[in-house]
C-alpha atoms as a PDB file:
ATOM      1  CA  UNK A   1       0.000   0.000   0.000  1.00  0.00           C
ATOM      2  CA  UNK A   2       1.208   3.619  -0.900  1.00  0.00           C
ATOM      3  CA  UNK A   3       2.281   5.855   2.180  1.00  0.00           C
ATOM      4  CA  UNK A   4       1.259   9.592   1.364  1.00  0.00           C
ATOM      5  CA  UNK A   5       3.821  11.823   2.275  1.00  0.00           C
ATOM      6  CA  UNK A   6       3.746  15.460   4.036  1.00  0.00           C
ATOM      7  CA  UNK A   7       5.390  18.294   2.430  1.00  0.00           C
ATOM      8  CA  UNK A   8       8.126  18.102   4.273  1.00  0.00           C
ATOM      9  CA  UNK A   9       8.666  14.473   3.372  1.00  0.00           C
ATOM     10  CA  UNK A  10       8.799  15.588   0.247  1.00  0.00           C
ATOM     11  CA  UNK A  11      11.307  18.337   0.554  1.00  0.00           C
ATOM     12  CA  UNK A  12      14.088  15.852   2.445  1.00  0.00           C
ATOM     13  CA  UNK A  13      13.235  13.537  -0.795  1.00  0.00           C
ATOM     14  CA  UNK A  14      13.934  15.846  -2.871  1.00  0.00           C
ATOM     15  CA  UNK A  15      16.739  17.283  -1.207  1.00  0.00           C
ATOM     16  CA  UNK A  16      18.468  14.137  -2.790  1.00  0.00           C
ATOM     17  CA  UNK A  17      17.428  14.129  -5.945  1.00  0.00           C
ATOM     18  CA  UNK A  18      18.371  16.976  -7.560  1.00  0.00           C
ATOM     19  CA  UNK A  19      16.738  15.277 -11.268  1.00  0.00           C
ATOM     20  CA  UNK A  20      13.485  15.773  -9.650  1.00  0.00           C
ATOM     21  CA  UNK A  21      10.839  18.217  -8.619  1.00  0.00           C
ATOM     22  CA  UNK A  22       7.505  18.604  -7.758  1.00  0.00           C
ATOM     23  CA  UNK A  23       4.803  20.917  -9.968  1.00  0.00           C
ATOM     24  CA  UNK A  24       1.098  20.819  -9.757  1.00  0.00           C
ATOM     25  CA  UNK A  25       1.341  18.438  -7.357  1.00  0.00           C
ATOM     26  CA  UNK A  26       3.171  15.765  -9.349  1.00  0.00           C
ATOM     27  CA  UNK A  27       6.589  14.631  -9.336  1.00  0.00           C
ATOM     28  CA  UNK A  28       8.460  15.883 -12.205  1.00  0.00           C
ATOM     29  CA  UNK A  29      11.432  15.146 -14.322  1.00  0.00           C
ATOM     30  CA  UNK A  30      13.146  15.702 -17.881  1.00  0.00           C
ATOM     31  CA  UNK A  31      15.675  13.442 -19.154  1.00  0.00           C
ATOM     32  CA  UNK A  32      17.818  14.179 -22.745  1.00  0.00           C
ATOM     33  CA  UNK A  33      19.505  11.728 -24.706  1.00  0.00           C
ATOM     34  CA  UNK A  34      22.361  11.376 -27.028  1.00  0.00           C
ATOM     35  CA  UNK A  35      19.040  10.715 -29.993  1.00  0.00           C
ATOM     36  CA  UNK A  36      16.219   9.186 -30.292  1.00  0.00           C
ATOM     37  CA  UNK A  37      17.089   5.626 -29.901  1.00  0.00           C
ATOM     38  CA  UNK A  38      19.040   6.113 -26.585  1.00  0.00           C
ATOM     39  CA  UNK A  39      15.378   8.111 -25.365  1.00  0.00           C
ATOM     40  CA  UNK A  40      13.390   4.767 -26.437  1.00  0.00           C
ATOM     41  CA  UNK A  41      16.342   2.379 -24.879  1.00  0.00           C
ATOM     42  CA  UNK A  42      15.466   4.258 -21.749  1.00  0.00           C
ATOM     43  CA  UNK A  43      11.722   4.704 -22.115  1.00  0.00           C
ATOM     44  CA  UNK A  44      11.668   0.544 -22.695  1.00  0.00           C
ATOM     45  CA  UNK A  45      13.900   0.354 -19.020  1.00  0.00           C
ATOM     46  CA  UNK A  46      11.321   2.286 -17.207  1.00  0.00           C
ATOM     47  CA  UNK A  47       8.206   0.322 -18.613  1.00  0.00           C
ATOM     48  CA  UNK A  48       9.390  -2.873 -18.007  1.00  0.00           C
ATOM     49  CA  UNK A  49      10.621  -1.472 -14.153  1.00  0.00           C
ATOM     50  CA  UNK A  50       6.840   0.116 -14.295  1.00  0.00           C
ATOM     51  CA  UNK A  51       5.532  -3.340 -14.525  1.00  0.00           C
ATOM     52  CA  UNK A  52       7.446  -4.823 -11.722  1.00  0.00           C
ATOM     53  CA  UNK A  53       6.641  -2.361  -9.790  1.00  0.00           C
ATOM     54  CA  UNK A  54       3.156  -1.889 -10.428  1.00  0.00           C
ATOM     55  CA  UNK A  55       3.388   1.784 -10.805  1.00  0.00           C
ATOM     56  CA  UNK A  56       3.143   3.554 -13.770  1.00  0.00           C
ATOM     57  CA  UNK A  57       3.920   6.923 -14.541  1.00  0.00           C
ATOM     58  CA  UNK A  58       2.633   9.335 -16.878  1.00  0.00           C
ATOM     59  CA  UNK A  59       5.697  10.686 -18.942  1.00  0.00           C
ATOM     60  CA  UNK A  60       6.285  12.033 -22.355  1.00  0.00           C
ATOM     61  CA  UNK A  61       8.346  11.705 -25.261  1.00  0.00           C
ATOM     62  CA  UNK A  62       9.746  14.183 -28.072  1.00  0.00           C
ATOM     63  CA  UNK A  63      12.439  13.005 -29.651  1.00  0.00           C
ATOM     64  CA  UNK A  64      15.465  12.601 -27.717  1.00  0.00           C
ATOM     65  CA  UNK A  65      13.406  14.328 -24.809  1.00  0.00           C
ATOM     66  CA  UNK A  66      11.384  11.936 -21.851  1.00  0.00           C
ATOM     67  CA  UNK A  67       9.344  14.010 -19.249  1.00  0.00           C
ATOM     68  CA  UNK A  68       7.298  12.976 -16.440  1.00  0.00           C
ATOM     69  CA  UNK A  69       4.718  14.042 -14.318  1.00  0.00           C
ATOM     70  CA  UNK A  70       2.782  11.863 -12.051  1.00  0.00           C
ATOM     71  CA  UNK A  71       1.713  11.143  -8.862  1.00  0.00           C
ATOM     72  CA  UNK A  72      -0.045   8.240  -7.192  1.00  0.00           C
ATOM     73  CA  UNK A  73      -3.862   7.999  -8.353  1.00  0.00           C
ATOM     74  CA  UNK A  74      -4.956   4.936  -6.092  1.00  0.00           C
ATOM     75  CA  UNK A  75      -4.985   7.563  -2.740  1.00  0.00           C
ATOM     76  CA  UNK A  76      -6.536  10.733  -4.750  1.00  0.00           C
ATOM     77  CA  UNK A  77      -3.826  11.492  -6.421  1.00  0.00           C
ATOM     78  CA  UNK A  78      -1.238  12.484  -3.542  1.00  0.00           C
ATOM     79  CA  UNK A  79       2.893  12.024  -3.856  1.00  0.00           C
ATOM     80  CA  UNK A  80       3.381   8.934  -2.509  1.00  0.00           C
ATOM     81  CA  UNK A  81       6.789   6.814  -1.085  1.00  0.00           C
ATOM     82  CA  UNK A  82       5.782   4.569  -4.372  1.00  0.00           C
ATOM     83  CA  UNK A  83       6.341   7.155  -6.754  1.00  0.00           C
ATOM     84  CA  UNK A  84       9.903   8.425  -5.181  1.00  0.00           C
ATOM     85  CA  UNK A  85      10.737   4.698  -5.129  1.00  0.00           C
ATOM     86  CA  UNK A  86      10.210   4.081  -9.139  1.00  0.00           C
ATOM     87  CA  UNK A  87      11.905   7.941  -9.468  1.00  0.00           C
ATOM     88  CA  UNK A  88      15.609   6.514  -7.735  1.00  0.00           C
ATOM     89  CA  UNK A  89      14.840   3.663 -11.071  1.00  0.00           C
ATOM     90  CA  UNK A  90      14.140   6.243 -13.072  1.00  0.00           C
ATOM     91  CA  UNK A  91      17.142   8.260 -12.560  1.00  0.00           C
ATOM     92  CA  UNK A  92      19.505   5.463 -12.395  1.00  0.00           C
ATOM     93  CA  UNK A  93      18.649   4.122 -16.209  1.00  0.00           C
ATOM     94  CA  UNK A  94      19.213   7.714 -17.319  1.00  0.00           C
ATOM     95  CA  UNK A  95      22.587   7.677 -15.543  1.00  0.00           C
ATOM     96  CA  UNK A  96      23.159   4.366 -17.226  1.00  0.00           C
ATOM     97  CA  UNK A  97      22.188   6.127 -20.945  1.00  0.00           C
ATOM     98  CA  UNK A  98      23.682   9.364 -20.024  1.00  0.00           C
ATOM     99  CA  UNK A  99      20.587  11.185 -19.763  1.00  0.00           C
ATOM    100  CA  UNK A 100      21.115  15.093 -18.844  1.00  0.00           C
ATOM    101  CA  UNK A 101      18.269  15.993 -16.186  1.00  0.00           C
ATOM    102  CA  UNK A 102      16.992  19.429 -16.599  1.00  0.00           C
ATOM    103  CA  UNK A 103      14.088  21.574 -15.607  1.00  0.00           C
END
């Protein structure tokens, strides 16, 4: 079951995580890739990490460019521990593709 975090919760998460961010009360990110294979390589990594762990996020793709933007809808759509647990995944297969995080 998701925990829903408190703001502050949120803020020491974040504190280590300097890929992410939080807007409209989603956690955000924006990967770039070498081109648009690497982007697909990596949006693949995340699906099939999605699936394990049953948590999906809402992202989106242009190019060499992946965004995301989600939140946890099964407890009314709050930040939850689940979503900054599939974020560390996230982040480390754009480490592995040399992904450039950006705001």
């Amino acid at each position: 079951m998701a925990v829903v975090l408190a703001e502050d919760e949120i803020d020491k998460e974040l504190e280590t995580k300097s890929d992410w961010h939080v807007s409209d009360g989603k956690l955000c990110a924006r990967f770039q890739f070498a081109d648009f294979k690497t982007a697909m390589a990596f949006v693949t990594m995340v699906s099939i990490e999605s699936e394990k762990q049953n948590h999906h996020p809402g992202w989106s793709n242009s190019w060499n460019v992946v965004e995301f933007a989600y939140c946890t809808h099964d407890v009314g759509d709050k930040i939850t521990d689940l979503d900054f647990k599939l974020a560390n995944s996230i982040s480390e297969f754009a480490a592995k593709l040399s992904g450039t995080a950006s705001k």
